[in-house]
Each structure stands twice: as structure tokens, then as C-alpha cells.
C-alpha atoms as a PDB file:
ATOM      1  CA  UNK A   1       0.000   0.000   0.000  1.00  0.00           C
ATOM      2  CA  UNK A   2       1.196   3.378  -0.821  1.00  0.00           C
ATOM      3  CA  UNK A   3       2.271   6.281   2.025  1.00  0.00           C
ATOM      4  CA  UNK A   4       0.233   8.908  -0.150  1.00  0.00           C
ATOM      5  CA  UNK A   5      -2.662   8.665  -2.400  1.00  0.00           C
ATOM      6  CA  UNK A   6      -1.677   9.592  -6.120  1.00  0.00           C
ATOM      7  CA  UNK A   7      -3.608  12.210  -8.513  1.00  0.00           C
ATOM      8  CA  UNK A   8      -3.348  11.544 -12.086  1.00  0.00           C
ATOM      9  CA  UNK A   9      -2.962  15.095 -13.501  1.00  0.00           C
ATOM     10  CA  UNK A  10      -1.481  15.904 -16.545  1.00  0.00           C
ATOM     11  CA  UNK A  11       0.860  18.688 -15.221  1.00  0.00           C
ATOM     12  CA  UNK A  12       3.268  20.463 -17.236  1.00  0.00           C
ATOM     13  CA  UNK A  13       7.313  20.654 -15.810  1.00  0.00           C
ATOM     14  CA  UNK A  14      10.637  21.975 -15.905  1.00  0.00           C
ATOM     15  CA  UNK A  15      13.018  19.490 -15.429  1.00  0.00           C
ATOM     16  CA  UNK A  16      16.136  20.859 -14.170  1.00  0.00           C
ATOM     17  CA  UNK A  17      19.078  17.923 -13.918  1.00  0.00           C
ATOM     18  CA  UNK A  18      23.094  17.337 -15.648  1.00  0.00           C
ATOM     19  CA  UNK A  19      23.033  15.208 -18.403  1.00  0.00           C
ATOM     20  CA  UNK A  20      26.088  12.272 -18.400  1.00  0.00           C
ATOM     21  CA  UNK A  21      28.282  15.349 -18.960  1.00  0.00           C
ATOM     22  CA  UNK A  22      27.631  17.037 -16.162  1.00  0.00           C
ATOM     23  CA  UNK A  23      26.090  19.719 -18.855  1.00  0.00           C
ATOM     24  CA  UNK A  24      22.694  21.448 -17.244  1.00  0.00           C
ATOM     25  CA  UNK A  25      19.793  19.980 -18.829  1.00  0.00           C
ATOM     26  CA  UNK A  26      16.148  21.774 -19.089  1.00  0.00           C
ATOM     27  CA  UNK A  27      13.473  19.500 -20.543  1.00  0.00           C
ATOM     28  CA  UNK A  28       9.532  20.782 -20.373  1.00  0.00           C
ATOM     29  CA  UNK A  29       8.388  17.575 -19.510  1.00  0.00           C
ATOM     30  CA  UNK A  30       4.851  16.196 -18.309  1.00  0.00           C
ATOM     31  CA  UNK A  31       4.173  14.466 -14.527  1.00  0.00           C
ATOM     32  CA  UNK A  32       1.776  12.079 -15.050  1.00  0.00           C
ATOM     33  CA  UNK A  33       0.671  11.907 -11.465  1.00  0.00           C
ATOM     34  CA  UNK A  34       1.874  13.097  -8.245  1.00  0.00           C
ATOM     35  CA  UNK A  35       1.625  12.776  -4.692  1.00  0.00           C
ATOM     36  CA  UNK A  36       3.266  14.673  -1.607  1.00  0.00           C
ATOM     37  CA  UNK A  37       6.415  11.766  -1.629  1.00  0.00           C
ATOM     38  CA  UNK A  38       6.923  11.904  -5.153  1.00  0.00           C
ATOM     39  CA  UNK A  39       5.471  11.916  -8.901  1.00  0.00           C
ATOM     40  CA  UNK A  40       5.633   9.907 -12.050  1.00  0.00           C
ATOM     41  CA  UNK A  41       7.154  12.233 -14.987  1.00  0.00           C
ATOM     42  CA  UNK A  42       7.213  11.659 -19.141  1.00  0.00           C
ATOM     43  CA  UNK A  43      10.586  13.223 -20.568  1.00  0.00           C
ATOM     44  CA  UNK A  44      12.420  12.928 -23.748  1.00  0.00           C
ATOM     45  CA  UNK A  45      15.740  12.267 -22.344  1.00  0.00           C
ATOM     46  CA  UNK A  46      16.716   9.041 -20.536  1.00  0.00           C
ATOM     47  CA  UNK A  47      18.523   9.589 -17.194  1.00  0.00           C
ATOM     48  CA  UNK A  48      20.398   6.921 -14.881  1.00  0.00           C
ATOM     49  CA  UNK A  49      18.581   6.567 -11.329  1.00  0.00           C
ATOM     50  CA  UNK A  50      19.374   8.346  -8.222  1.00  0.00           C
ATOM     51  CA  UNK A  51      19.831  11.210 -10.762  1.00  0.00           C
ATOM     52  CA  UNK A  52      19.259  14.486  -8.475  1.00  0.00           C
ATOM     53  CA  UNK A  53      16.682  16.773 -10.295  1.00  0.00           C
ATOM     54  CA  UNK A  54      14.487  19.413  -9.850  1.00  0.00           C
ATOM     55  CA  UNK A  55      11.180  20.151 -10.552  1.00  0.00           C
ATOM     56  CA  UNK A  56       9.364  23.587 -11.116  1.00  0.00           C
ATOM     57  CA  UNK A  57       5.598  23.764 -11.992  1.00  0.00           C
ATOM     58  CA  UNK A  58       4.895  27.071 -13.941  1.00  0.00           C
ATOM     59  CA  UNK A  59       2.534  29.291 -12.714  1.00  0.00           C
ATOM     60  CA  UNK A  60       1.576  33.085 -13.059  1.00  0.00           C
ATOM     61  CA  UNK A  61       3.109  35.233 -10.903  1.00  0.00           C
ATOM     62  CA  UNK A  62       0.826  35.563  -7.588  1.00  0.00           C
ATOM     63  CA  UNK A  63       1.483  37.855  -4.898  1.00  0.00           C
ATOM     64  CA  UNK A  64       1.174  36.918  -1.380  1.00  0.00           C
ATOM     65  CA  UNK A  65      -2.874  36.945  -0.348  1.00  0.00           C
ATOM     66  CA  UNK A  66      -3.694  37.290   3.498  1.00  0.00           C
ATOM     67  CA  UNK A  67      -4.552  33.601   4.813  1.00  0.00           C
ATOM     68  CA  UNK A  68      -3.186  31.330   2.158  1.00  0.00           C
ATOM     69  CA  UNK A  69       0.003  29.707   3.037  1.00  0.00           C
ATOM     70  CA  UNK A  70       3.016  30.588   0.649  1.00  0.00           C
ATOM     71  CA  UNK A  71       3.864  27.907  -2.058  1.00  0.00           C
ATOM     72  CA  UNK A  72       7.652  26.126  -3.461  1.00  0.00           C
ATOM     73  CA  UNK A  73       6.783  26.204  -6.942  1.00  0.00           C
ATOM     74  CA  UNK A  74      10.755  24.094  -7.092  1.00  0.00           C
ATOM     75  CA  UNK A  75      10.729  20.429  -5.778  1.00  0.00           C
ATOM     76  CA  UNK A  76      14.083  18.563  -5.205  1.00  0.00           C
ATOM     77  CA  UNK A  77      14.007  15.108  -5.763  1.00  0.00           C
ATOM     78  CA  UNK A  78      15.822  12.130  -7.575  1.00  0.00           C
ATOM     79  CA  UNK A  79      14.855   9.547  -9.967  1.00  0.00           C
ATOM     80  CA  UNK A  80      14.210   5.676  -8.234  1.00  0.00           C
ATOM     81  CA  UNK A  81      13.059   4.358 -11.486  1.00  0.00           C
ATOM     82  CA  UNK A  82      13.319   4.494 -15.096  1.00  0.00           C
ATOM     83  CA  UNK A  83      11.791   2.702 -17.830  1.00  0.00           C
ATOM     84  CA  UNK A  84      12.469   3.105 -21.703  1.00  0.00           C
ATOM     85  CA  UNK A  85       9.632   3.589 -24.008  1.00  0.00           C
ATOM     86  CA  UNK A  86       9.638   4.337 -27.923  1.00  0.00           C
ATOM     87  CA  UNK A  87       9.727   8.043 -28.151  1.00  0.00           C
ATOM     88  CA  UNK A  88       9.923   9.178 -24.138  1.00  0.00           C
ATOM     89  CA  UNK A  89      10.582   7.598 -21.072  1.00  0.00           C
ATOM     90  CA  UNK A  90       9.321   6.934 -17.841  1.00  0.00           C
ATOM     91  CA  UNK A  91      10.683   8.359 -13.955  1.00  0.00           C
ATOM     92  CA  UNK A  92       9.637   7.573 -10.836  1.00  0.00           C
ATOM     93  CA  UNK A  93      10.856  10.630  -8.868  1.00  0.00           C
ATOM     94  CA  UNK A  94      11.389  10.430  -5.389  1.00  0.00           C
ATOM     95  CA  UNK A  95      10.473  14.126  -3.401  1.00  0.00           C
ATOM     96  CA  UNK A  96      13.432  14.646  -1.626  1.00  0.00           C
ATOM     97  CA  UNK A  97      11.093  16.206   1.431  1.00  0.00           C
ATOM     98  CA  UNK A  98       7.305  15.355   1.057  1.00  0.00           C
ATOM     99  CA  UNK A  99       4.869  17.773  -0.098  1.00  0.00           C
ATOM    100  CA  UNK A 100       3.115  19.558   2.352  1.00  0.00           C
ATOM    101  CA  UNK A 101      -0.315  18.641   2.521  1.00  0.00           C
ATOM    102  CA  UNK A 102      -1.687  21.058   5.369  1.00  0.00           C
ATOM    103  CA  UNK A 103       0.079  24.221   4.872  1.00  0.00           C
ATOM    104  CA  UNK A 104      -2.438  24.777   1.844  1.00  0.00           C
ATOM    105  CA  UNK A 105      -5.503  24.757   3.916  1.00  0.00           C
ATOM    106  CA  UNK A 106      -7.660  28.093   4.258  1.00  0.00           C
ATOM    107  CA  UNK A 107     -10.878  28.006   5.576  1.00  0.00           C
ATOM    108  CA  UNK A 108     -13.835  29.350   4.149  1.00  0.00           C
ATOM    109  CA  UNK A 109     -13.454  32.306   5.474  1.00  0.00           C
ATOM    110  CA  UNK A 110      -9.996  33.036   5.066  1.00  0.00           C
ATOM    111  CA  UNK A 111     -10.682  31.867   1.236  1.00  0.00           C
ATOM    112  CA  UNK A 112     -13.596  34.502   0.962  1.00  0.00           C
ATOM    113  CA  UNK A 113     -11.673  37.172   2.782  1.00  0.00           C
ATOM    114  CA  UNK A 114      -9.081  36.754   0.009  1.00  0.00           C
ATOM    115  CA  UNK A 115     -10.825  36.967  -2.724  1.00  0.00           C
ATOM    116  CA  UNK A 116     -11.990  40.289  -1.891  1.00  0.00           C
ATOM    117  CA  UNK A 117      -8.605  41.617  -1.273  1.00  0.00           C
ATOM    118  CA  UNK A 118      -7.769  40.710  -5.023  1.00  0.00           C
END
């Protein structure tokens, strides 16, 4: 059984890593799913395991809003699995700290209060 339940959203990525070089490598790639230990990511260029990377989610620019925690839009983690497809390939990323799952929570009225600061 898994630590953390997995959403399967399409979400777009920066993958930040060194290629067998040790040349920087940015890929936009695609996580699959994800979960606060880790995510499941599509990319077009085949790395080793244990390869330290870094995720970033785009997002607009939003400035900070009274009673929403702040957010990492950068996740450190490292690549447990691989697996080679035709055209992309497969990486079970490991978060190297889990998401946190409670510093997102508002309540209603800290979400309502919020929206009328905007």
C-alpha cells in the first residue's frame, strides 16, 4: 500500500538535472501523477537513477494573499526508477522532502476574505 494517495494530472514541468556530462539539462516535460512523496514524470531524455533533479511547476506570478500559506513552486528530488519507451521515457521521482499537505488549507473564510482583497 502506498504512504500517499496519487492524482493523475497531466501537469506540465521543468526538469532541471546534468546530463552524463555534467552539462545542465532543461526539458519541459509532463508528470503524469503526483503525490506529496513523489510523482511519475514523461521526458524525452533518458537519465540513470538516483539522478538528483528538480522540478518547477509554472505558474503566473501571484502575490502573497492574506490567509493562504506561501507555495515552493521548485521540488528537489531524484529519480528511483526508469523505464524506456519508444519516443519518451518513464521516472519515478522520489520528493526529496514530502509535499506539504496542510500548509495549503484556508478556511472558508480566510478563502472569501481573500478573494476580496484581489
Amino acid at each position: 500500500m502506498r504512504k500517499w494517495a496519487r492524482l493523475r494530472l497531466a501537469i506540465p514541468v521543468f526538469l532541471r538535472t546534468r546530463d552524463e556530462n555534467n552539462k545542465d539539462l532543461l526539458e519541459f516535460a509532463t508528470a503524469i501523477n503526483i503525490s506529496a512523496g513523489g510523482a511519475l514524470v514523461a521526458t524525452r531524455h533518458s537519465l540513470p537513477k538516483s539522478t538528483p533533479i528538480s522540478l518547477e511547476i509554472p505558474s503566473a506570478p501571484i502575490g502573497p494573499m492574506h490567509g493562504l500559506a506561501s507555495f515552493h513552486r521548485v521540488i528537489r528530488a531524484k529519480a528511483v526508477w526508469v523505464s524506456h519507451l519508444d519516443d519518451y521515457h518513464l521516472m519515478g521521482l522520489k520528493f526529496a522532502r514530502p509535499l506539504n499537505t496542510d500548509a495549503a488549507i484556508a478556511s472558508p473564510k480566510q478563502m472569501r476574505k481573500a478573494s476580496t482583497e484581489v
